[in-house]
N, C-alpha and C. Protein backbone atom coordinates (compact mmCIF):
# COMPACT_ATOMS: atom_id res chain seq x y z
N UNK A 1 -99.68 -76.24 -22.72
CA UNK A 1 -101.11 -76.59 -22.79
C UNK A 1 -101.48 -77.66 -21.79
N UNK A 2 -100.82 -78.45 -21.06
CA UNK A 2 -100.85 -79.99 -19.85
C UNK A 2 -101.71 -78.77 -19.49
N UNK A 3 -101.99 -77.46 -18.50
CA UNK A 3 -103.30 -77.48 -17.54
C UNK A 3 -104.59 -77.70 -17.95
N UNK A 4 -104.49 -77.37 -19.37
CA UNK A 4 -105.76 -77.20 -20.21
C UNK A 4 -106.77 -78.34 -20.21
N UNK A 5 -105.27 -79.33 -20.50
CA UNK A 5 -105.38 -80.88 -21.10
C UNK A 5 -106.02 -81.51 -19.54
N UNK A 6 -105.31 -81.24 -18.28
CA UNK A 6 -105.46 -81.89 -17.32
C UNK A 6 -106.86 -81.33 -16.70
N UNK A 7 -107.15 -80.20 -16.75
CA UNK A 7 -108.57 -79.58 -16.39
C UNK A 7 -109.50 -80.87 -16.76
N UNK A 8 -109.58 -80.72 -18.80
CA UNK A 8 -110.21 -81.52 -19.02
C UNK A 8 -110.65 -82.82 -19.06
N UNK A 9 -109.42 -83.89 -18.29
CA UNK A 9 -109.31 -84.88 -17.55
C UNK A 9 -109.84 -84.91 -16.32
N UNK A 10 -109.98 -83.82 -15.36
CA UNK A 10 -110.68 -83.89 -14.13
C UNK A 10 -112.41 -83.50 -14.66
N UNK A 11 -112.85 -82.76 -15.11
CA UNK A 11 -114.19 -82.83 -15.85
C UNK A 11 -114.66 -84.20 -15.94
N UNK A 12 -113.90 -85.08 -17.09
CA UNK A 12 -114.24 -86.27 -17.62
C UNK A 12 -113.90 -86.92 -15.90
N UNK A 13 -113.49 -86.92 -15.72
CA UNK A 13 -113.31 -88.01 -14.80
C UNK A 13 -114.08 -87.58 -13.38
N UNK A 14 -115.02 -86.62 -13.36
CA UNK A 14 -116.43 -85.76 -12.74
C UNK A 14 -117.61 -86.67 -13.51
N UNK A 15 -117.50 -86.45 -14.66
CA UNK A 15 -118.63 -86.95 -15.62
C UNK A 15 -119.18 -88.56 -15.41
N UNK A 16 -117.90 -88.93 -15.20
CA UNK A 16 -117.95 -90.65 -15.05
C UNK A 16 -118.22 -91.51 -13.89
N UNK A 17 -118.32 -90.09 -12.83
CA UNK A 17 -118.30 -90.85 -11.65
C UNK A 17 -116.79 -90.84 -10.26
N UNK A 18 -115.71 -90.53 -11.30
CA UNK A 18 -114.71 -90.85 -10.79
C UNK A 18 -114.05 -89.29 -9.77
N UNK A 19 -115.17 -89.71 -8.50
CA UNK A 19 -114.66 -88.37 -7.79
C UNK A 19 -113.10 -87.92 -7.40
N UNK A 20 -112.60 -89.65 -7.04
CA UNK A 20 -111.62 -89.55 -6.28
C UNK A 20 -110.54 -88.63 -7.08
N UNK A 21 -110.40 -89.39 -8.37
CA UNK A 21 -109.90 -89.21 -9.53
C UNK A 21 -109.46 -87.77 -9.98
N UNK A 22 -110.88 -87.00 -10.03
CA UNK A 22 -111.22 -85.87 -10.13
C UNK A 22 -110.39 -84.83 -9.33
N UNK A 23 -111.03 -85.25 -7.50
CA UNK A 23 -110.18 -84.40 -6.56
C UNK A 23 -108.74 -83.99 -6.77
N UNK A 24 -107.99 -85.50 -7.20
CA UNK A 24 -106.35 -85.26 -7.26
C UNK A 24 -106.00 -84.11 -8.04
N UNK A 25 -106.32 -84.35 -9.60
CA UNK A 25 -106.93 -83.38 -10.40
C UNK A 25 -106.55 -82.10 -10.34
N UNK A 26 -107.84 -81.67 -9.71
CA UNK A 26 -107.98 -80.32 -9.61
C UNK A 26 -107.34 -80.08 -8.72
N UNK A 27 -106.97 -80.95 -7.40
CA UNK A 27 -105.91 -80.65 -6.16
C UNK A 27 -104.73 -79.96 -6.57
N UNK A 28 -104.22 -80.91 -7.87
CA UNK A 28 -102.90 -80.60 -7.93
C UNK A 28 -102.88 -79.45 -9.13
N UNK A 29 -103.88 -79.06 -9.91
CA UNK A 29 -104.16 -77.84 -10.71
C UNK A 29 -104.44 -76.16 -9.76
N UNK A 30 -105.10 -76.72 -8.63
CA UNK A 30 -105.39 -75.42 -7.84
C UNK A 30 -103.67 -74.95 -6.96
N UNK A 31 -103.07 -75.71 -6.83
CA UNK A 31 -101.95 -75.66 -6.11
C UNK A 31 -100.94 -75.37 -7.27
N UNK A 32 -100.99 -75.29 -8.87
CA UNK A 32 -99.91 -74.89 -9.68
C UNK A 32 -100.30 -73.61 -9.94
N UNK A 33 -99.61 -72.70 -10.43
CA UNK A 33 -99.45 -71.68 -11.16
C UNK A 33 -100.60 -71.39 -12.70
N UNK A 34 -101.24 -71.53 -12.94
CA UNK A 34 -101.98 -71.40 -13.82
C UNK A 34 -103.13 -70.39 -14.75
N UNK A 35 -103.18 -70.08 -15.15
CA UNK A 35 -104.47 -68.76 -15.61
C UNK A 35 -105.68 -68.72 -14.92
N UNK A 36 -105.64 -67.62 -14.68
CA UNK A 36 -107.42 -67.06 -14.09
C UNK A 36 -108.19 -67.81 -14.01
N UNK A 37 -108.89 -68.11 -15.42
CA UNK A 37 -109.80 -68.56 -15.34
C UNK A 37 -109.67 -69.98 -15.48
N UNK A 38 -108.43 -70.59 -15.66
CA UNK A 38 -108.41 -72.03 -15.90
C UNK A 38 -108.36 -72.23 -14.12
N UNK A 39 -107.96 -71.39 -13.17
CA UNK A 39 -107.63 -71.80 -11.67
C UNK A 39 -108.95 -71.41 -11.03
N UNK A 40 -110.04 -70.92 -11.98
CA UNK A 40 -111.22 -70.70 -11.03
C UNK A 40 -112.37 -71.73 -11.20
N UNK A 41 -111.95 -72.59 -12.60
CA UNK A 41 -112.69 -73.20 -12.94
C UNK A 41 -112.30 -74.91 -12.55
N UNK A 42 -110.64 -74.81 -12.16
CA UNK A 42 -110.35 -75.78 -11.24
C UNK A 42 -110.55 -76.12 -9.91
N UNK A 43 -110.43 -74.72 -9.16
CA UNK A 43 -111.42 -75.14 -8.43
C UNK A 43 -112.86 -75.10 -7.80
N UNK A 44 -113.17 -75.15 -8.94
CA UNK A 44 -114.72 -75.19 -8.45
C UNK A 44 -114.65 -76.27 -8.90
N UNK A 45 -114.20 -77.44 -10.14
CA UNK A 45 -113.80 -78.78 -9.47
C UNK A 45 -113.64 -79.50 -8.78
N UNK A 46 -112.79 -79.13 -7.96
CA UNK A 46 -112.32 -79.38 -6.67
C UNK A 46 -113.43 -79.64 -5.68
N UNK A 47 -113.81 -78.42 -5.31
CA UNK A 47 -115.00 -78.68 -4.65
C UNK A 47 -116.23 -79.22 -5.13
N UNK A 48 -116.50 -79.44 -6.25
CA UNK A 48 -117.67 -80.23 -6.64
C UNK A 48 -117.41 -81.77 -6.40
N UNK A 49 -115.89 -82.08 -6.88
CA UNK A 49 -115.52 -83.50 -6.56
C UNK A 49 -115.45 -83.69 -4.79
N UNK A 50 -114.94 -82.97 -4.13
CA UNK A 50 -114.79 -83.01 -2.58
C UNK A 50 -116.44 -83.24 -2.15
N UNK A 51 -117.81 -82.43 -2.71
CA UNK A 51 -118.50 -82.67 -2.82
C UNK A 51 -119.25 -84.37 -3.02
N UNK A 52 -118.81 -84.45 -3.54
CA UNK A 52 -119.29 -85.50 -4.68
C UNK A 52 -118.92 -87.08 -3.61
N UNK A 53 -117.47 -86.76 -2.63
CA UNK A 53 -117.05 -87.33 -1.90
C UNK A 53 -117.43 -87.27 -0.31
N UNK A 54 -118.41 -86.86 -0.21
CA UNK A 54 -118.92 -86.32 1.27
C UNK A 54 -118.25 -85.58 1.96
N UNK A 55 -117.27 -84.96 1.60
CA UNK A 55 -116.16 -84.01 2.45
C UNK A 55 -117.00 -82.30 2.31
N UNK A 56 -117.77 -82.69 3.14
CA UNK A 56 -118.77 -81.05 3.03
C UNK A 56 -118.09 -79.69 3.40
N UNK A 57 -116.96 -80.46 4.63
CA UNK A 57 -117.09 -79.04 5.28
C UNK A 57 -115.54 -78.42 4.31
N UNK A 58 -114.85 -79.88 3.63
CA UNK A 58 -114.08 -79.39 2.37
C UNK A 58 -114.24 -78.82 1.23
N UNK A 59 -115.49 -79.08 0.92
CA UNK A 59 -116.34 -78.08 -0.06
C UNK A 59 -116.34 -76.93 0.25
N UNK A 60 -116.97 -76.96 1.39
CA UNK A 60 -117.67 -75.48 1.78
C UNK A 60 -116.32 -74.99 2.05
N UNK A 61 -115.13 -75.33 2.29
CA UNK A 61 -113.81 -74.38 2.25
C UNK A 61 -113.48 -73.81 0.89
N UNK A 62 -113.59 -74.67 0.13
CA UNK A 62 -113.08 -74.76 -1.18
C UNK A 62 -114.11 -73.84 -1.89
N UNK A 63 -115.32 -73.57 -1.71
CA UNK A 63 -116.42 -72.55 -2.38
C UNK A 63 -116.00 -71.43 -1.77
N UNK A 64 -115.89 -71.55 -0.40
CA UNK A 64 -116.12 -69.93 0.16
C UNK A 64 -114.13 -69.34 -0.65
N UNK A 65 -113.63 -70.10 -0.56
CA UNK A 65 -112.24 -69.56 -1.42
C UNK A 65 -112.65 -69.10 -2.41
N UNK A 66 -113.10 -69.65 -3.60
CA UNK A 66 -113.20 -69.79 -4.67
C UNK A 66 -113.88 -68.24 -4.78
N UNK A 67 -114.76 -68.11 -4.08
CA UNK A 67 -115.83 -67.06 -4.24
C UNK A 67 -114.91 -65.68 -3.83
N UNK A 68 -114.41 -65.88 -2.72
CA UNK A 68 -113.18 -64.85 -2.23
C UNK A 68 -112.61 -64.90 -3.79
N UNK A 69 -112.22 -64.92 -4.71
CA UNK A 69 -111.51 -65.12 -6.02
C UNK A 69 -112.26 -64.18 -6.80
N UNK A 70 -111.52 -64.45 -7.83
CA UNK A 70 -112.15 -63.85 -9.21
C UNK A 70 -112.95 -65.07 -9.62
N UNK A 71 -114.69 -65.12 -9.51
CA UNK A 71 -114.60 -66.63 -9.89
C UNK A 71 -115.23 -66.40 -11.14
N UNK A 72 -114.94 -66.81 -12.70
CA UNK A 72 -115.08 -67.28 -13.43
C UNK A 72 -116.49 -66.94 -14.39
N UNK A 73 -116.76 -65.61 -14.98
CA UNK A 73 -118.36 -65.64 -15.08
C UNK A 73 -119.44 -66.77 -15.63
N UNK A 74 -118.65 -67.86 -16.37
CA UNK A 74 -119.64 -68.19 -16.72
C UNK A 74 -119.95 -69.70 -15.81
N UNK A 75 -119.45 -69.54 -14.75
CA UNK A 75 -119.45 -70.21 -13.64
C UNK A 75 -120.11 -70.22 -12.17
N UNK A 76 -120.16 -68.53 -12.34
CA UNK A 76 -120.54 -67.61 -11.49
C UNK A 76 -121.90 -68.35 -10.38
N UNK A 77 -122.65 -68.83 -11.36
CA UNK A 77 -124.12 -69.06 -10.72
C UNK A 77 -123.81 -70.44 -9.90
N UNK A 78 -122.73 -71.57 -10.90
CA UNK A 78 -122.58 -72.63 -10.12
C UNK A 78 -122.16 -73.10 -8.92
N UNK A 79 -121.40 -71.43 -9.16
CA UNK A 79 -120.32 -71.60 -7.46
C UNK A 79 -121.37 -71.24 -6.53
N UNK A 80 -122.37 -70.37 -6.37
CA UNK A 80 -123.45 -70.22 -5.75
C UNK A 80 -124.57 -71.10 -5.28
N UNK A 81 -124.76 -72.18 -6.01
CA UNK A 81 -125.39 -73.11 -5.77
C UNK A 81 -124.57 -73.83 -4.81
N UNK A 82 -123.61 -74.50 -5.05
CA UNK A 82 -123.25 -75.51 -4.69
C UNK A 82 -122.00 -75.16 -3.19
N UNK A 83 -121.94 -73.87 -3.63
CA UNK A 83 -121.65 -73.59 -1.60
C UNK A 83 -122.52 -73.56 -0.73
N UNK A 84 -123.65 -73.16 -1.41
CA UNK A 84 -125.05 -73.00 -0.62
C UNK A 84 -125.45 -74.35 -0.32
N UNK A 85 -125.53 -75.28 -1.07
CA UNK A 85 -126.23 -76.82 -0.74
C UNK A 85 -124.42 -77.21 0.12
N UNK A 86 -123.52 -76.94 -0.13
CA UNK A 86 -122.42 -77.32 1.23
C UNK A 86 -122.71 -76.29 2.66
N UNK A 87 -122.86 -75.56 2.67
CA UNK A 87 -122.96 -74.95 3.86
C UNK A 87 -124.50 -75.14 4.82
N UNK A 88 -125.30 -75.77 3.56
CA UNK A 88 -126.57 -76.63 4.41
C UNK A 88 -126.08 -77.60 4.72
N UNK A 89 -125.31 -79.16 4.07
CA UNK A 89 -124.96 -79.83 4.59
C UNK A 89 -123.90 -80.20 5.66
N UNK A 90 -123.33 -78.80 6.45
CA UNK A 90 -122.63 -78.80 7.30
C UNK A 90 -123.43 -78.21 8.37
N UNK A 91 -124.58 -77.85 8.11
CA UNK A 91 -125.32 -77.18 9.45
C UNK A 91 -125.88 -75.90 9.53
N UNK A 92 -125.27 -74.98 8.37
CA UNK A 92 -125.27 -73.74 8.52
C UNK A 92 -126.20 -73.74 7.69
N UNK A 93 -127.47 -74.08 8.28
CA UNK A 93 -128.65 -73.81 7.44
C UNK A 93 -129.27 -72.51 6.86
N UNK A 94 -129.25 -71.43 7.86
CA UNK A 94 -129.57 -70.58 7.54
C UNK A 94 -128.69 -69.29 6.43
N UNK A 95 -127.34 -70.02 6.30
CA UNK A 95 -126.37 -69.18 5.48
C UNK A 95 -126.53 -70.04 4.02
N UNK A 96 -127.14 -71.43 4.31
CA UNK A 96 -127.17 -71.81 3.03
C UNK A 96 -128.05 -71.20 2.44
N UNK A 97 -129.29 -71.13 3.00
CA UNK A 97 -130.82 -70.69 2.19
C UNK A 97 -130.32 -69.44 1.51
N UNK A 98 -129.59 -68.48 2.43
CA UNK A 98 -129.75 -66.93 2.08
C UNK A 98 -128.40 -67.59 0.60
N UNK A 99 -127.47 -68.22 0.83
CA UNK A 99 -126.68 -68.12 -0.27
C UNK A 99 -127.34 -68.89 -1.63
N UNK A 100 -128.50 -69.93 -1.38
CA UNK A 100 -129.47 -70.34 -2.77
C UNK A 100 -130.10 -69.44 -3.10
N UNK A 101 -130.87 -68.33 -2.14
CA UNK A 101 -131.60 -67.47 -2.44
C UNK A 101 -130.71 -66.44 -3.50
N UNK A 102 -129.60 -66.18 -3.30
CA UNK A 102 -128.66 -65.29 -4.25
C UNK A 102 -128.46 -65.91 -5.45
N UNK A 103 -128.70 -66.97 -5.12
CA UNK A 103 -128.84 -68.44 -6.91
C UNK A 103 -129.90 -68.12 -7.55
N UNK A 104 -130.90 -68.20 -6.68
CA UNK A 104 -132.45 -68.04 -7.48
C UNK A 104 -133.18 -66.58 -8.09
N UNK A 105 -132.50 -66.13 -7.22
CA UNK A 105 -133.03 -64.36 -7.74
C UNK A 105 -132.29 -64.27 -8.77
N UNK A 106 -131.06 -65.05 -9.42
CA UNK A 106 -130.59 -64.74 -10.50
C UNK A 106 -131.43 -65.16 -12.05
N UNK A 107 -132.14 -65.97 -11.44
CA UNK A 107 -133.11 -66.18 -12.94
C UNK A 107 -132.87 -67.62 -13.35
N UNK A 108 -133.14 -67.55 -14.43
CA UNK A 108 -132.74 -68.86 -15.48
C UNK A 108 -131.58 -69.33 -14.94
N UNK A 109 -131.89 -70.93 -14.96
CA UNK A 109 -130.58 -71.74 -15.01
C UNK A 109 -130.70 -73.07 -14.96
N UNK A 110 -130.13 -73.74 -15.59
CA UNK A 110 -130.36 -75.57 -15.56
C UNK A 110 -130.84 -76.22 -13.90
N UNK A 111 -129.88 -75.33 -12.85
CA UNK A 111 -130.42 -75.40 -11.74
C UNK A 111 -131.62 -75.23 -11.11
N UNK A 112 -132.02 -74.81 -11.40
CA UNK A 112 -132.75 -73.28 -10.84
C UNK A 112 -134.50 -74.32 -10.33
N UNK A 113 -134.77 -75.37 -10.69
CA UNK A 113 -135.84 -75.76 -9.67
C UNK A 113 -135.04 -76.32 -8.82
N UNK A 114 -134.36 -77.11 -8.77
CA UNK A 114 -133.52 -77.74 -7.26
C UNK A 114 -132.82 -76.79 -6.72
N UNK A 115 -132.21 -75.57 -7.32
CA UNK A 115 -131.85 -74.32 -6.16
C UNK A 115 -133.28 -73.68 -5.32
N UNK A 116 -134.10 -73.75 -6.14
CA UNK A 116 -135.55 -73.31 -5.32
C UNK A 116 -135.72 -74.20 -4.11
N UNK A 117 -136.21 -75.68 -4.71
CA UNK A 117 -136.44 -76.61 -3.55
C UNK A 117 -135.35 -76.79 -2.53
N UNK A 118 -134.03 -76.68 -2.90
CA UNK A 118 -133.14 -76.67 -2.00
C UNK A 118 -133.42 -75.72 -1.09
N UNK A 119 -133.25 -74.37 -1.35
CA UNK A 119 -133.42 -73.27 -0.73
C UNK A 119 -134.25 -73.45 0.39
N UNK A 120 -136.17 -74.05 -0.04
CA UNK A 120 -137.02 -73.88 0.82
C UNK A 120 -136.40 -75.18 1.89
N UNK A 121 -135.74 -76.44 1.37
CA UNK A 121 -135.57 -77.49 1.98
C UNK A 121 -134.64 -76.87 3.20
N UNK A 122 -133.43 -76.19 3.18
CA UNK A 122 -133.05 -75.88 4.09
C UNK A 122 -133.60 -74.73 4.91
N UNK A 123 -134.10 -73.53 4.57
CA UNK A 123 -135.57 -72.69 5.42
C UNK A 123 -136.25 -74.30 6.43
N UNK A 124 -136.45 -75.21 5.94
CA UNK A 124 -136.93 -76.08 7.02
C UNK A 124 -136.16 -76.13 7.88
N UNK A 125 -135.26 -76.92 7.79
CA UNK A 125 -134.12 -77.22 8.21
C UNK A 125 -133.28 -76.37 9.56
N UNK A 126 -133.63 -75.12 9.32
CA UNK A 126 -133.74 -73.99 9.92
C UNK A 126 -134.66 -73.64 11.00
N UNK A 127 -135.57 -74.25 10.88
CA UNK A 127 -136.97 -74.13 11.67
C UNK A 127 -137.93 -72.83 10.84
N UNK A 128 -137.60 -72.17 9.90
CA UNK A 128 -138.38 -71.14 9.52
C UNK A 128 -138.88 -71.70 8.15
N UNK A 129 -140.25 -72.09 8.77
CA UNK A 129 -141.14 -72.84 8.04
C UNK A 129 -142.19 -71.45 7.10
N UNK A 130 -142.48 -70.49 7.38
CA UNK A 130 -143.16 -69.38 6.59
C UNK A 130 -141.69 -69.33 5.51
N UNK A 131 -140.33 -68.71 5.60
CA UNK A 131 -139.42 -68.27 4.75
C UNK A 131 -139.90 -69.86 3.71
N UNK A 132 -139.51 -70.82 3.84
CA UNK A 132 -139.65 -72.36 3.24
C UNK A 132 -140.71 -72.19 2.14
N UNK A 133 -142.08 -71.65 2.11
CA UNK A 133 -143.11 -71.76 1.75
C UNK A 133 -142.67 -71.15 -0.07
N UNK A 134 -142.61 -69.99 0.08
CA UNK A 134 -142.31 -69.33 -0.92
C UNK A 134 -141.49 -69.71 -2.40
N UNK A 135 -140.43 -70.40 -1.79
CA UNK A 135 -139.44 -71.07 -3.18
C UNK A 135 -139.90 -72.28 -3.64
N UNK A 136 -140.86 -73.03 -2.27
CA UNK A 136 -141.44 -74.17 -3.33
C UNK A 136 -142.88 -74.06 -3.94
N UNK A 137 -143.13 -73.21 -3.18
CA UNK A 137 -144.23 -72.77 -4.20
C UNK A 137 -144.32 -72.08 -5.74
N UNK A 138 -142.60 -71.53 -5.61
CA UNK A 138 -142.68 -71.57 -7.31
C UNK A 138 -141.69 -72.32 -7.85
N UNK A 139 -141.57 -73.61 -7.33
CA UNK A 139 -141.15 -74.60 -7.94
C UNK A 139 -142.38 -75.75 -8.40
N UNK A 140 -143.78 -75.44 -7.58
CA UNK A 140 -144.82 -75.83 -8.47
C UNK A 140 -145.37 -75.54 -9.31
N UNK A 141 -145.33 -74.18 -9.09
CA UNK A 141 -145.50 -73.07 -10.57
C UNK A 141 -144.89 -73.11 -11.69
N UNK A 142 -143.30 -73.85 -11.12
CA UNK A 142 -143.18 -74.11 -12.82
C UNK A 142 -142.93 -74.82 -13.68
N UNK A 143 -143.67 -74.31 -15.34
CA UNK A 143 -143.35 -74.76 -16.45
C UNK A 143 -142.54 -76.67 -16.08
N UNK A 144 -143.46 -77.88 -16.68
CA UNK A 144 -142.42 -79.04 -16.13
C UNK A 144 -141.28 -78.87 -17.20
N UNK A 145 -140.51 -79.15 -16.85
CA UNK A 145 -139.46 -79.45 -18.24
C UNK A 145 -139.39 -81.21 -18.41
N UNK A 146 -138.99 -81.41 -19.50
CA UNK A 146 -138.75 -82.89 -20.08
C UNK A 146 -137.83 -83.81 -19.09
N UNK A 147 -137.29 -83.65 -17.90
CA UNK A 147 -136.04 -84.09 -17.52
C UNK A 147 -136.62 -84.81 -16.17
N UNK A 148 -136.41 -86.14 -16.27
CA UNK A 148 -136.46 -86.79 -15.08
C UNK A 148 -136.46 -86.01 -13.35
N UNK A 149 -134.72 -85.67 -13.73
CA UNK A 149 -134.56 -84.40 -12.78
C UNK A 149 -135.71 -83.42 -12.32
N UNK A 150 -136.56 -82.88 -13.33
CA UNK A 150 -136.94 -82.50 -12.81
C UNK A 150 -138.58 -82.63 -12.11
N UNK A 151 -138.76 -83.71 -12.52
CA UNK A 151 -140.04 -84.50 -12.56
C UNK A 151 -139.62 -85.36 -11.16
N UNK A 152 -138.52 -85.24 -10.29
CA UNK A 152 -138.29 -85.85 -9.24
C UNK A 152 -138.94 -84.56 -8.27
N UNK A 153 -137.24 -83.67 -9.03
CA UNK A 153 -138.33 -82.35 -7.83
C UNK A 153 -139.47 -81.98 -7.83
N UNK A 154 -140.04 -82.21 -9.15
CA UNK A 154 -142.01 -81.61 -8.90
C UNK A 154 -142.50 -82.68 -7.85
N UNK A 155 -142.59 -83.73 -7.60
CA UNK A 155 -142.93 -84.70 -6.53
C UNK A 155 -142.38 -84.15 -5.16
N UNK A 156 -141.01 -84.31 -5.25
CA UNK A 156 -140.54 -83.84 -3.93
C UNK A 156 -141.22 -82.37 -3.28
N UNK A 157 -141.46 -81.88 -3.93
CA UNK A 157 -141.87 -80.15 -3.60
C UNK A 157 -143.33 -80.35 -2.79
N UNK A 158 -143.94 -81.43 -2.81
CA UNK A 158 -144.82 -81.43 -2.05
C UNK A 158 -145.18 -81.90 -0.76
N UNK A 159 -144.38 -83.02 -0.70
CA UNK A 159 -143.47 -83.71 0.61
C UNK A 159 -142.78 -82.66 0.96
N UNK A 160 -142.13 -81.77 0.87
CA UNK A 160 -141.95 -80.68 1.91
C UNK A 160 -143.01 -79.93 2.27
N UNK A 161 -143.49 -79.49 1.51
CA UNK A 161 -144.89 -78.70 2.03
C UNK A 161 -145.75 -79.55 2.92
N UNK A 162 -146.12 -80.84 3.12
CA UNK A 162 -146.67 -81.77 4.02
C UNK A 162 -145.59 -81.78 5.61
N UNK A 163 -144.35 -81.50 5.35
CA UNK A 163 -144.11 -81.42 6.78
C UNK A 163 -143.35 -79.85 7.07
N UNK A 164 -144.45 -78.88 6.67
CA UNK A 164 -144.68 -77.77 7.10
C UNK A 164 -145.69 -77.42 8.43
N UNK A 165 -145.04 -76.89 9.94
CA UNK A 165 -146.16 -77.09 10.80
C UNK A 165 -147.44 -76.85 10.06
N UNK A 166 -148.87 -77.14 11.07
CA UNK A 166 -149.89 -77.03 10.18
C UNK A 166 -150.65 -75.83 10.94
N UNK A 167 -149.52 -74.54 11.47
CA UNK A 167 -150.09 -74.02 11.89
C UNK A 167 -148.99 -72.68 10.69
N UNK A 168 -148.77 -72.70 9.98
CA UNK A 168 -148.08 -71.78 9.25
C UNK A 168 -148.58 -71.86 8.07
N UNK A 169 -148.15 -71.11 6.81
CA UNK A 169 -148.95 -70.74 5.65
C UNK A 169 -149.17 -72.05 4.64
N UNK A 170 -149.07 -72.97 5.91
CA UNK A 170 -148.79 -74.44 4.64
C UNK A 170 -150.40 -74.76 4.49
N UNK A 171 -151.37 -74.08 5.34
CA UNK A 171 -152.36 -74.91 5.47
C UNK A 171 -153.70 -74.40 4.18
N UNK A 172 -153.08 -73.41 3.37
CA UNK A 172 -153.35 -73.21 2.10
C UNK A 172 -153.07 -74.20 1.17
N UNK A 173 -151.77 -74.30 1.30
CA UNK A 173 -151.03 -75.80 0.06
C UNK A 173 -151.57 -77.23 0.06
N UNK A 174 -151.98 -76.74 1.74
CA UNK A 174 -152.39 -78.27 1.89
C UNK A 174 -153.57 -78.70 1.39
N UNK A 175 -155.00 -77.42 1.51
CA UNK A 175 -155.81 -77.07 1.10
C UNK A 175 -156.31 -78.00 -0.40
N UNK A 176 -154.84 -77.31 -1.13
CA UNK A 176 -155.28 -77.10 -2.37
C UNK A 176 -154.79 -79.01 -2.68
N UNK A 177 -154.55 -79.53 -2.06
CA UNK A 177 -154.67 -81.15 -2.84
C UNK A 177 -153.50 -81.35 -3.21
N UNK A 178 -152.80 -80.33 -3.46
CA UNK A 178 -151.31 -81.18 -3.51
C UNK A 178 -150.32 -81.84 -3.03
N UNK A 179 -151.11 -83.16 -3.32
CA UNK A 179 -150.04 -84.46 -2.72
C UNK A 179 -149.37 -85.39 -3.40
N UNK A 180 -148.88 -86.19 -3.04
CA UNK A 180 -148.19 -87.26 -3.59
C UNK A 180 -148.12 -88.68 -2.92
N UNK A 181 -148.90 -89.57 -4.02
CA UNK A 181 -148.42 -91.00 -3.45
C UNK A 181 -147.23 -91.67 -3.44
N UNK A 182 -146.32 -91.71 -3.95
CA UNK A 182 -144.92 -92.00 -3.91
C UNK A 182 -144.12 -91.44 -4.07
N UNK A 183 -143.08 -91.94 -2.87
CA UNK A 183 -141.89 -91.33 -2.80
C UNK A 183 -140.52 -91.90 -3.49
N UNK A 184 -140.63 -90.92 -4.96
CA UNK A 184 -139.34 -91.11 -5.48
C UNK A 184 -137.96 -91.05 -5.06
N UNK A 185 -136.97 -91.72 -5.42
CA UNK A 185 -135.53 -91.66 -5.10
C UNK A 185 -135.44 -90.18 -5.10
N UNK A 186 -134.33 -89.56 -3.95
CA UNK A 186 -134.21 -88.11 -3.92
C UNK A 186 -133.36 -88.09 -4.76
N UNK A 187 -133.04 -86.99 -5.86
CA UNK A 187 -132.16 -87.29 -6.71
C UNK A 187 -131.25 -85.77 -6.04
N UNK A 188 -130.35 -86.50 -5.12
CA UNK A 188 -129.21 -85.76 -5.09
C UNK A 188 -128.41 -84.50 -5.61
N UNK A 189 -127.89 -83.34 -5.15
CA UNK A 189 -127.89 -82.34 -6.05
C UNK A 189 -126.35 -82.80 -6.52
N UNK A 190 -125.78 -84.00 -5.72
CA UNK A 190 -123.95 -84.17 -6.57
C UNK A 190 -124.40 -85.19 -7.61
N UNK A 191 -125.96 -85.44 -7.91
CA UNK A 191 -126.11 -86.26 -8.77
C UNK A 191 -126.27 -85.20 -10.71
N UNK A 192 -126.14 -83.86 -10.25
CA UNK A 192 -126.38 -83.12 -11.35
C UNK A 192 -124.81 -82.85 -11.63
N UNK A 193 -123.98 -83.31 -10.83
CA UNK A 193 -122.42 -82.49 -10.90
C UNK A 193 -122.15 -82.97 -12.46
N UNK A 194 -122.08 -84.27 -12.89
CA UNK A 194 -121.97 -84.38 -14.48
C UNK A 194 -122.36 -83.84 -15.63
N UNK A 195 -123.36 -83.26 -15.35
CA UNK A 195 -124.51 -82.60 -15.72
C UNK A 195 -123.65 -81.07 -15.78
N UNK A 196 -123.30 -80.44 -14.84
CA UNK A 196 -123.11 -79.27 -14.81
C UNK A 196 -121.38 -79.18 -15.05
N UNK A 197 -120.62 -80.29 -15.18
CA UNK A 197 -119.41 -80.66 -15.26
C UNK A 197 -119.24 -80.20 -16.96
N UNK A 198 -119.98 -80.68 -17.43
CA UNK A 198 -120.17 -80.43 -19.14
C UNK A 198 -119.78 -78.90 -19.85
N UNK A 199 -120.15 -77.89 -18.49
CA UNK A 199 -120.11 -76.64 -18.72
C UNK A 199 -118.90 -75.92 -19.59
């Protein structure tokens, strides 16, 4: 039972903050012998903590593996997110969007307004400011939920739409008054990893 036990030691020690902690962890769980789903769910550990540690383009190794795998169904959506927000933060903007976009067409999910805004955030990022328009526009559309989280991204979603050229479909959004006087702390998407660590 030690992988079971030690999984759940790298979780907790995700939860708390303790990336470094974490990495060893799952380092030394992805490199043993272990069950399916306990080795798919280690490492996507792995890379959330490598994450968590600015090692992007170690993430984005560690996702695109993971995904090459059997990964884990009820995991499935997380590994999608969070290769997608690594493969934006290494540059590959345009492979990130299309890989959030495979997040978001999936529906429901604790994620699922910051996979939107992410999505359109990197479409910027990209220079393809029309693709951008679309995911944050139904991240204003929706429903607020109770969660700080997400009461950061309803703010943020409009500050992107403000530095949409003003010669592309932004000049509807802009139209319509939706702005914002302050700019909240960006709340980080390795700031949900505890959050989604719980899983």
């Amino acid at each position: 039972r030690w992988p079971a036990a030690l999984s759940g030691s790298g979780w907790t020690a995700l939860r708390v903050g303790d990336a470094a902690r974490a990495r060893d962890i799952f380092a030394r769980l992805s490199g043993s012998p272990v069950p399916a789903p306990l080795d798919g769910w280690s490492r996507q550990g792995l890379g959330l903590a490598l994450y968590a540690l600015g090692r992007f383009e170690d993430a984005e190794r560690a996702g695109a593996d993971l995904i090459a795998r059997n990964v884990p169904p009820p995991i499935a959506r997380d590994v999608l997110f969070w290769h997608g927000e690594a493969l934006g933060r290494i540059g590959r903007h345009r492979d990130a969007e299309a890989q959030l976009k495979r997040f978001t067409d999936g529906g429901a999910h604790p994620l699922l307004e910051t996979g939107l805004l992410r999505q359109g955030w990197w479409g910027l990022a990209d220079g393809r400011a029309s693709e951008a328009v679309a995911p944050l526009r139904a991240v204003l559309a929706m429903p607020v939920r109770a969660t700080a989280g997400n009461a950061r991204i309803r703010c943020w979603a409009p500050l992107y739409f403000r530095s949409l050229p003003r010669n592309s479909t932004m000049g509807s959004a802009r139209a319509s008054g939706r702005t914002v006087t302050a700019y909240p702390a960006w709340s980080s998407p390795h700031r949900t990893t505890a959050t989604r660590a719980r899983a």
